[in-house]
Protein backbone atom coordinates (compact mmCIF):
# COMPACT_ATOMS: atom_id res chain seq x y z
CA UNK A 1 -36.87 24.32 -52.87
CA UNK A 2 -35.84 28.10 -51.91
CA UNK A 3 -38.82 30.49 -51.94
CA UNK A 4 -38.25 32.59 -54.50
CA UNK A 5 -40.93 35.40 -53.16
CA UNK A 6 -40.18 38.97 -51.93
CA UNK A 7 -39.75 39.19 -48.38
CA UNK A 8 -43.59 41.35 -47.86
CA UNK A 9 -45.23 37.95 -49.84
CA UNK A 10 -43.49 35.50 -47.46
CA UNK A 11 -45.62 37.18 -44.75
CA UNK A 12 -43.05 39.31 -42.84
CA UNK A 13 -44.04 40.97 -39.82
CA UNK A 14 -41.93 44.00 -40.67
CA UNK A 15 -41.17 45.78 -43.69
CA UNK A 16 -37.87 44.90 -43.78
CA UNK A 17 -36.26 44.46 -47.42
CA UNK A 18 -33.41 42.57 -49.42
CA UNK A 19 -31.85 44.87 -51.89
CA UNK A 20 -29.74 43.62 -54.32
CA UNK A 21 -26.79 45.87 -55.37
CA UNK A 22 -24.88 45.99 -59.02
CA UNK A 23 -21.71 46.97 -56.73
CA UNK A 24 -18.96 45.41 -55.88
CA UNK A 25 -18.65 45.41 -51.61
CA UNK A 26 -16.57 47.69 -49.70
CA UNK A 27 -13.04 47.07 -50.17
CA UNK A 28 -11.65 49.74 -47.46
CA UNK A 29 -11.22 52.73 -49.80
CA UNK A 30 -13.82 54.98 -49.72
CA UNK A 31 -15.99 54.69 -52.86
CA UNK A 32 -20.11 55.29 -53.64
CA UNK A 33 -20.58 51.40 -52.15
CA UNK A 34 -20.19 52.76 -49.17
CA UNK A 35 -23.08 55.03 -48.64
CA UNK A 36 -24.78 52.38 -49.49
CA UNK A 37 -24.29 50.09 -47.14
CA UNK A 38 -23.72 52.82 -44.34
CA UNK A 39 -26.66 54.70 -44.75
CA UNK A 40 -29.11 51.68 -45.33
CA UNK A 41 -31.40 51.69 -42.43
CA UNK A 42 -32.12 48.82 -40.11
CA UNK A 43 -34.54 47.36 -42.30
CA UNK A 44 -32.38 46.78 -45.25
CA UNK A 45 -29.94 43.97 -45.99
CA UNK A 46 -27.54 44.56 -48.67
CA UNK A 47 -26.75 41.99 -51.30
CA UNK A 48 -24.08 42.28 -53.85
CA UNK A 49 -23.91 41.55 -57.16
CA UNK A 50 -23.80 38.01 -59.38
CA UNK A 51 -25.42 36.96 -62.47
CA UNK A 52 -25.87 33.84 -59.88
CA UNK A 53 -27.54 36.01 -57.37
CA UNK A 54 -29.55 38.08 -59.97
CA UNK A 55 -31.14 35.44 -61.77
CA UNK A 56 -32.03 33.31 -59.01
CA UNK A 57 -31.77 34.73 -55.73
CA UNK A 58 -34.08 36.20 -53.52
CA UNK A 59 -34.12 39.57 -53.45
CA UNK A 60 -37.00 42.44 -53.14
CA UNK A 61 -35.34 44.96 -54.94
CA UNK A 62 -32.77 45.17 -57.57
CA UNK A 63 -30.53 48.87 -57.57
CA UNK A 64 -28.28 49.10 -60.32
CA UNK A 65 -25.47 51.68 -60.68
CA UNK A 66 -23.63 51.99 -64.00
CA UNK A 67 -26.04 49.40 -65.99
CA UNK A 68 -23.99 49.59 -68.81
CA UNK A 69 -20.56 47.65 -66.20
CA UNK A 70 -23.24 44.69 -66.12
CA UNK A 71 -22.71 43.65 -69.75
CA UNK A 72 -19.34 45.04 -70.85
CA UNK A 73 -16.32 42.39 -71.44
CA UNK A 74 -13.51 42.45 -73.55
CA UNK A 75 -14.63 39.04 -75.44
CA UNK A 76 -17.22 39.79 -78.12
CA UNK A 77 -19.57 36.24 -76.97
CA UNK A 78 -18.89 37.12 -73.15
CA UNK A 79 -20.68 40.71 -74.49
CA UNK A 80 -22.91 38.93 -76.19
CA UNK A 81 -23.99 36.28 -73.37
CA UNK A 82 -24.38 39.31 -71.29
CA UNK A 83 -26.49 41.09 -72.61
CA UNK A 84 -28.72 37.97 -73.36
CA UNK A 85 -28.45 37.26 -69.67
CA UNK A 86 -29.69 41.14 -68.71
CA UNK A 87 -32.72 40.46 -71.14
CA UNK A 88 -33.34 37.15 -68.86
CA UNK A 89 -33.28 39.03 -65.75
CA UNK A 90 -35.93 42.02 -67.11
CA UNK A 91 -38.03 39.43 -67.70
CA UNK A 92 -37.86 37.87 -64.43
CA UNK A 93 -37.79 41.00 -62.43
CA UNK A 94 -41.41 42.24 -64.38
CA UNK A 95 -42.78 38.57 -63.82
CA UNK A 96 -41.74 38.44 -59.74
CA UNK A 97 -42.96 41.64 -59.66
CA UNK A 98 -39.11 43.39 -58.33
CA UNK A 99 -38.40 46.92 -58.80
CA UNK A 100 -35.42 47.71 -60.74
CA UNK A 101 -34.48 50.96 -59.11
CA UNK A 102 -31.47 52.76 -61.04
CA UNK A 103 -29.54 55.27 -59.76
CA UNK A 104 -28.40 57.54 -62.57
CA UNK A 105 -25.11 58.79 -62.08
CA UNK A 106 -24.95 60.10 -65.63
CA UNK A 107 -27.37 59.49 -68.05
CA UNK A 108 -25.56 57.87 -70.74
CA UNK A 109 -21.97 55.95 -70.69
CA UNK A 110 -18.88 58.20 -70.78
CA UNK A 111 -17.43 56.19 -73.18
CA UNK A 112 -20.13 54.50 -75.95
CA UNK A 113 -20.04 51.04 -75.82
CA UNK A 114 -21.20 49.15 -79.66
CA UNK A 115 -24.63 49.09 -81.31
CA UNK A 116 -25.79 45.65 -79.19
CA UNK A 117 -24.66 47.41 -76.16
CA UNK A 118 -26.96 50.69 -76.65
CA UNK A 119 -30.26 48.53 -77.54
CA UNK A 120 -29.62 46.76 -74.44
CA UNK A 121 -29.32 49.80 -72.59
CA UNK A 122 -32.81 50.83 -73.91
CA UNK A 123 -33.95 47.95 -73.03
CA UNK A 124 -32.90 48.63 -69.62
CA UNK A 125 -34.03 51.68 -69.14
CA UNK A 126 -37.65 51.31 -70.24
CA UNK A 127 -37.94 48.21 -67.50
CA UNK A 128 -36.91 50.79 -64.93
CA UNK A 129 -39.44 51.28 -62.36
CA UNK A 130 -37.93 53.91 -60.33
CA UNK A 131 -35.22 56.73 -61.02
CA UNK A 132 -32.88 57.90 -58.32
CA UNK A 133 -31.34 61.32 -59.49
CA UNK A 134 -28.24 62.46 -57.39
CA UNK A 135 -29.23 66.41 -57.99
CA UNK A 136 -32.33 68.33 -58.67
CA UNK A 137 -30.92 69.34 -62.51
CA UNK A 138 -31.02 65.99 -63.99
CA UNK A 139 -33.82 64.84 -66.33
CA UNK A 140 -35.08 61.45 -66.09
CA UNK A 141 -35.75 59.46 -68.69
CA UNK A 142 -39.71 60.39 -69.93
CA UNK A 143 -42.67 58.82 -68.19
CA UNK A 144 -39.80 57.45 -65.12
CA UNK A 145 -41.07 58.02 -61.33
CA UNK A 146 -38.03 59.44 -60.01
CA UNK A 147 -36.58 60.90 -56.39
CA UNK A 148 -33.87 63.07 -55.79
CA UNK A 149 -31.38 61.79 -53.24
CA UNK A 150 -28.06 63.73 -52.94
CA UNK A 151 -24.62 62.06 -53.05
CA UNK A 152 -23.41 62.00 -49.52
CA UNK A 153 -20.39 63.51 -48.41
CA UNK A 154 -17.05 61.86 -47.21
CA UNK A 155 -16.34 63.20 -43.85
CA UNK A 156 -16.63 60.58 -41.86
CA UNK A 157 -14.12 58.15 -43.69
CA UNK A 158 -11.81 60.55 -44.66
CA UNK A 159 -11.93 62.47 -41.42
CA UNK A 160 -9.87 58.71 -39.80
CA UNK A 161 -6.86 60.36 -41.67
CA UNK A 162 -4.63 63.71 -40.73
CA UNK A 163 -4.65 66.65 -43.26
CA UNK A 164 -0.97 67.82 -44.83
CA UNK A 165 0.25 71.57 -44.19
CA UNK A 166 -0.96 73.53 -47.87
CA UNK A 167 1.53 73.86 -50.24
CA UNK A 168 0.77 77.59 -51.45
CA UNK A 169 -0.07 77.84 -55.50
CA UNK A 170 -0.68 74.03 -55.51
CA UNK A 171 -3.69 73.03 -58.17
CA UNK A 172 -4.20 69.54 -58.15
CA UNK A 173 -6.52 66.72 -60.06
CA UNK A 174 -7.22 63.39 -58.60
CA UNK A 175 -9.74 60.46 -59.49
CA UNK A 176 -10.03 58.46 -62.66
CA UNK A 177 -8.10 59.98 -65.92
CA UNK A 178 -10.59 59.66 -68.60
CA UNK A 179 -10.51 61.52 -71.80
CA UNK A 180 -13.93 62.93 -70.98
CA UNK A 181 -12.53 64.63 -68.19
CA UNK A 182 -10.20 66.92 -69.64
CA UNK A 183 -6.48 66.51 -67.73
CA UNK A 184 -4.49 67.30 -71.23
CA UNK A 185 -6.14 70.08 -71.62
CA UNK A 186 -5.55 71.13 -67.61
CA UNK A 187 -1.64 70.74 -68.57
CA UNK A 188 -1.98 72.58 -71.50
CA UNK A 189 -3.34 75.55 -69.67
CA UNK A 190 -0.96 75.29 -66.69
CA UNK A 191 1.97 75.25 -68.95
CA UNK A 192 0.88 78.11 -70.49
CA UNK A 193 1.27 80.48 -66.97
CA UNK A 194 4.73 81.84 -65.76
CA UNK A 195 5.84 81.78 -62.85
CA UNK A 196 7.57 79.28 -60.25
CA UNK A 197 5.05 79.93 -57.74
CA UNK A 198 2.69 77.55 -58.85
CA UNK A 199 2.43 74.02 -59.08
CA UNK A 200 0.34 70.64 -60.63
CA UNK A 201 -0.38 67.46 -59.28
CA UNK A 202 -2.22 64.81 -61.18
CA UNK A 203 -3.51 61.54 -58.81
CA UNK A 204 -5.43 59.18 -60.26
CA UNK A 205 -5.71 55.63 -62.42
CA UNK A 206 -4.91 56.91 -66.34
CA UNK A 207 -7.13 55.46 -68.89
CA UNK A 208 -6.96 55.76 -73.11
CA UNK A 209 -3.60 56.62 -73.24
CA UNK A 210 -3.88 59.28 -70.81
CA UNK A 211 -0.98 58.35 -68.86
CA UNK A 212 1.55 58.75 -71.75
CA UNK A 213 0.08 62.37 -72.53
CA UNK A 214 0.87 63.32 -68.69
CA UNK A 215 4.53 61.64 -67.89
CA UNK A 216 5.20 63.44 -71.59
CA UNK A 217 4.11 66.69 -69.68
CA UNK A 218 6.15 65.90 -65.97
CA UNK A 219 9.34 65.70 -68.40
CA UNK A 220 8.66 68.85 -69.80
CA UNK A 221 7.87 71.06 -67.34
CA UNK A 222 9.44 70.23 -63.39
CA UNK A 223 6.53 72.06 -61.72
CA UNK A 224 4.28 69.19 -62.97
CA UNK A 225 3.95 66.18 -61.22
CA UNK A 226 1.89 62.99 -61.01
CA UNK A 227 1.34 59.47 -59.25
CA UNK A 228 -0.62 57.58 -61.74
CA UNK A 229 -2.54 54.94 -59.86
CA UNK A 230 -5.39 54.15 -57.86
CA UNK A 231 -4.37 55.42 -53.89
CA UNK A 232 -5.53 55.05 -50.60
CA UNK A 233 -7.81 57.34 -48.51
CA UNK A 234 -4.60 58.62 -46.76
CA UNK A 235 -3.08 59.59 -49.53
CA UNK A 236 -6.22 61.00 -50.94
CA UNK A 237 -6.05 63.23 -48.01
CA UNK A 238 -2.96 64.06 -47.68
CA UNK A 239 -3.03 65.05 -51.86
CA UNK A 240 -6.10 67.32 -51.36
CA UNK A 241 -5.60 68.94 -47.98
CA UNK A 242 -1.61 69.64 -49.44
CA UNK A 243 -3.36 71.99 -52.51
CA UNK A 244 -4.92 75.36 -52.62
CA UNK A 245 -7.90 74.48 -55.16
CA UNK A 246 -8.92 71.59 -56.60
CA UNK A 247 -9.57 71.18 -60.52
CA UNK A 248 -11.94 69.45 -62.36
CA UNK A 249 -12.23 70.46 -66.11
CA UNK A 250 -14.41 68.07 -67.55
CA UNK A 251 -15.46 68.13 -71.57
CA UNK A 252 -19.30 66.52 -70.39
CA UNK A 253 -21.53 68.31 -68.41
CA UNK A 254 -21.32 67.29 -64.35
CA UNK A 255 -24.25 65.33 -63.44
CA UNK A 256 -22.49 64.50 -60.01
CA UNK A 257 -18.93 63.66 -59.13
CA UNK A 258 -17.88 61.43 -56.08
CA UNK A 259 -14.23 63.48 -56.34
CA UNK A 260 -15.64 66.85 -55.98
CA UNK A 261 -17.94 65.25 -52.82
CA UNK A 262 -14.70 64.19 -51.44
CA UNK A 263 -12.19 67.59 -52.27
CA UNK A 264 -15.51 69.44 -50.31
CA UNK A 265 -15.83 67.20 -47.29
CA UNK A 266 -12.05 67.90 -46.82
CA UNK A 267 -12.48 71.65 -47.07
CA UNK A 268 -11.09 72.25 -50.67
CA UNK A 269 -12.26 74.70 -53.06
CA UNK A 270 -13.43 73.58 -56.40
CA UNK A 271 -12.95 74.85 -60.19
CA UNK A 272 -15.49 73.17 -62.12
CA UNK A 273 -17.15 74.21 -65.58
CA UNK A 274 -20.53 76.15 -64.81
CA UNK A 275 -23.72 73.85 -65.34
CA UNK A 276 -27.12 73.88 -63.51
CA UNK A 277 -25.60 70.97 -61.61
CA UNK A 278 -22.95 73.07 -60.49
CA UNK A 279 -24.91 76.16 -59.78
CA UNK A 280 -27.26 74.04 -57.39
CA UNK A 281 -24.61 72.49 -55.65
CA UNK A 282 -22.98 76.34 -55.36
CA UNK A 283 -26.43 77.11 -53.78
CA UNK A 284 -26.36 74.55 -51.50
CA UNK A 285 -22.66 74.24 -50.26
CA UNK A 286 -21.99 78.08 -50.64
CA UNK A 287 -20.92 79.85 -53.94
CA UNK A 288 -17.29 80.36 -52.94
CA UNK A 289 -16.88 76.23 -52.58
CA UNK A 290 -17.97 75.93 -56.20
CA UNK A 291 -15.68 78.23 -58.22
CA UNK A 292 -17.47 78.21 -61.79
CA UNK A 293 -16.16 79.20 -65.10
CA UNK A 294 -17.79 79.54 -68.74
CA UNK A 295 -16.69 78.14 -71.88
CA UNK A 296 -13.17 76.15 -72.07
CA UNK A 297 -11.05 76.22 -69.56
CA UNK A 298 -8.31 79.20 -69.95
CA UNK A 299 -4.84 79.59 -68.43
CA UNK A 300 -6.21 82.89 -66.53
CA UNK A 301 -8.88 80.60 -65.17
CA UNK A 302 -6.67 79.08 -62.81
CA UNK A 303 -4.77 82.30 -61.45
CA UNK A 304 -8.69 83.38 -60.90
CA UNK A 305 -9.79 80.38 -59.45
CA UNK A 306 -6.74 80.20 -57.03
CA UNK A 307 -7.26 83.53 -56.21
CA UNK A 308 -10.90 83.41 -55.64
CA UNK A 309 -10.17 80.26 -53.11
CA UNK A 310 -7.28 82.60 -51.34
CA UNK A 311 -10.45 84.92 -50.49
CA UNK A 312 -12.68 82.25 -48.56
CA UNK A 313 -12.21 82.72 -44.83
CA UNK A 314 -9.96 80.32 -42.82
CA UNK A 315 -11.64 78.14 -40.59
CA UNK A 316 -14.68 77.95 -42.67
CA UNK A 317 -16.49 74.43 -44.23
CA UNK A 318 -18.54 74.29 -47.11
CA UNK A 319 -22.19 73.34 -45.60
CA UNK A 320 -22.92 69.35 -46.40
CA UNK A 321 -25.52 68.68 -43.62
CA UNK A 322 -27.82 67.52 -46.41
CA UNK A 323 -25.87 64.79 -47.80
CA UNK A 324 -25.99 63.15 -44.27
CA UNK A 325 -25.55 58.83 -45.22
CA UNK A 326 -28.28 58.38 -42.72
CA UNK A 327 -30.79 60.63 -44.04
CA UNK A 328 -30.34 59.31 -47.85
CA UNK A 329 -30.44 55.79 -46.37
CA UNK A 330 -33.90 56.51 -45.18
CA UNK A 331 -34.65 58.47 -48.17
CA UNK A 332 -33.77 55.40 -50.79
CA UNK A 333 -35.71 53.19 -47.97
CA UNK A 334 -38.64 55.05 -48.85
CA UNK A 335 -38.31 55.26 -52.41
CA UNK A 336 -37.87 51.21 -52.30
CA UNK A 337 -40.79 50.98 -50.68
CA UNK A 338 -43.38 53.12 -53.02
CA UNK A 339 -41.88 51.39 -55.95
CA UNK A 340 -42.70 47.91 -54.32
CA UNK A 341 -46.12 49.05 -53.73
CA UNK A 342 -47.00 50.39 -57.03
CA UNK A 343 -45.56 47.46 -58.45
CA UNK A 344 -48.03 45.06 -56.39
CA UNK A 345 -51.07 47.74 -57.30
């Protein structure tokens, strides 16, 4: 029979801990899975996901990321299993005594899943034992321990590929096309400026009927363009390091973004909607990295933006040295470890 015990109650002579991931592995493109398993320290061995794993494995800690991908199908009964299955695995988490450590990457789903869906969720979130917040702005759920443990940058990976010449006046938008992130409304406003000397490029995997709204727009107007698809880190870098500023005009307010980690740690400006989020990470990185602006996005917000990029020094990098992957390894190490402990208290 397979102990079923954390590693500390099977009478290791370390503290070394099995933490059980709700990601996928690493599939070669860089993605968040990645700090996770490079920055975990010697002590930690990474385990991903399975309902197989999760309900009867052996694990010491359990980390989700984006609870609400755990019980969202198409089919209504695989929805419905799911979530009966998550209920399962609270239970057996609070009886072994396992921390369910969730990193909150935003604090409720972009898109909102059905009624069963949310009262799981709740569910979830009261079994939590331990909040990781990616930036200091973020409020926790009431009554939650939490620790603050920045997204890492991407200069390591993404530093394997060369960078393209810049293409002068070239605004650009890559990652996932969701409505919540506000690409129509990005064409809309670059359609609206004169001029040949400037240009669009949209990169990234449509969703919602996105992708109709922007091949409508590349008909219309030649200076737009797009490649609609997941890509490659070399392409990501040869996309970004080709453009002037990058542009992120999101509806939601920014809790964290992967794609703006990833435009900075290739030495791209950023036009982003001001939020507290944004301001600290302005703070941090320096203010002319993070190029703010109120209200809706405008088309004289990008000639400002573009402009306010053409004024940072060449040669210059936006600072990152806190998002090291070693130092948040340690960091999430730590935070593992006071959550066992309280736990066992």
């Amino acid at each position: 029979m397979t102990d079923d015990r954390p590693s500390e109650a099977r009478g290791a002579s370390t503290r070394e801990l099995t933490v059980l991931h709700s990601l996928h592995p690493p599939d070669g493109t860089t993605q968040f899975v990645d700090q996770m398993v490079e920055g975990a320290p010697a002590e930690v061995r990474i385990e991903f996901f399975s309902w197989r794993t999760a309900l009867f494995g052996s694990y010491d800690v359990f980390h989700v990321h984006w609870p609400e991908l755990l019980i969202r199908r198409r089919s209504a009964a695989r929805r419905f299993l799911l979530r009966r299955a998550l209920d399962v695995l609270l239970l057996r988490l609070r009886l072994k005594r396992i921390p369910l450590v969730w990193t909150a990457h935003n604090m409720e789903p972009h898109e909102q899943g059905s009624a069963g869906e949310r009262r799981s969720l709740a569910r979830f979130t009261r079994a939590v034992d331990l909040v990781v917040r990616l930036n200091p702005t973020t409020v926790p759920p009431a009554g939650a321990e939490v620790i603050t443990v920045l997204h890492g940058h991407y200069r390591s990976s993404l530093s394997a590929y060369p960078a393209a010449p810049v293409e002068p006046g070239r605004l650009l938008y890559f990652g996932i096309i969701r409505p919540y992130k506000g690409v129509p409304h990005l064409i809309d406003c670059f359609t609206a400026l004169e001029g040949d000397d400037l240009s669009l490029r949209i990169v990234g995997k449509p969703h919602a009927g996105q992708g109709e709204i922007i091949e409508a727009a590349t008909l219309a107007d030649s200076r737009v363009t797009a490649r609609l698809e997941f890509v490659d880190d070399d392409v990501v870098v040869d996309e970004v390091t080709r453009s002037e500023l990058i542009v992120l005009p999101y509806r939601e307010q920014m809790h964290n973004s992967g794609v703006l980690l990833a435009a900075l740690s290739l030495g791209r400006p950023v036009l982003v909607p001001a939020s507290p989020t944004n301001q600290a990470l302005a703070d941090e990185v320096g203010p002319e990295w993070i190029i703010q602006y109120e209200g809706d996005l405008e088309p004289g917000t990008l000639r400002t933006g573009l402009a306010a990029a053409r004024r940072i020094p060449a040669g210059t990098e936006p600072e990152l040295g806190l998002r090291d992957w070693d130092h948040i390894g340690r960091q999430l190490f730590d935070g593992y470890v006071a959550a066992i402990d309280r736990l066992r208290a």
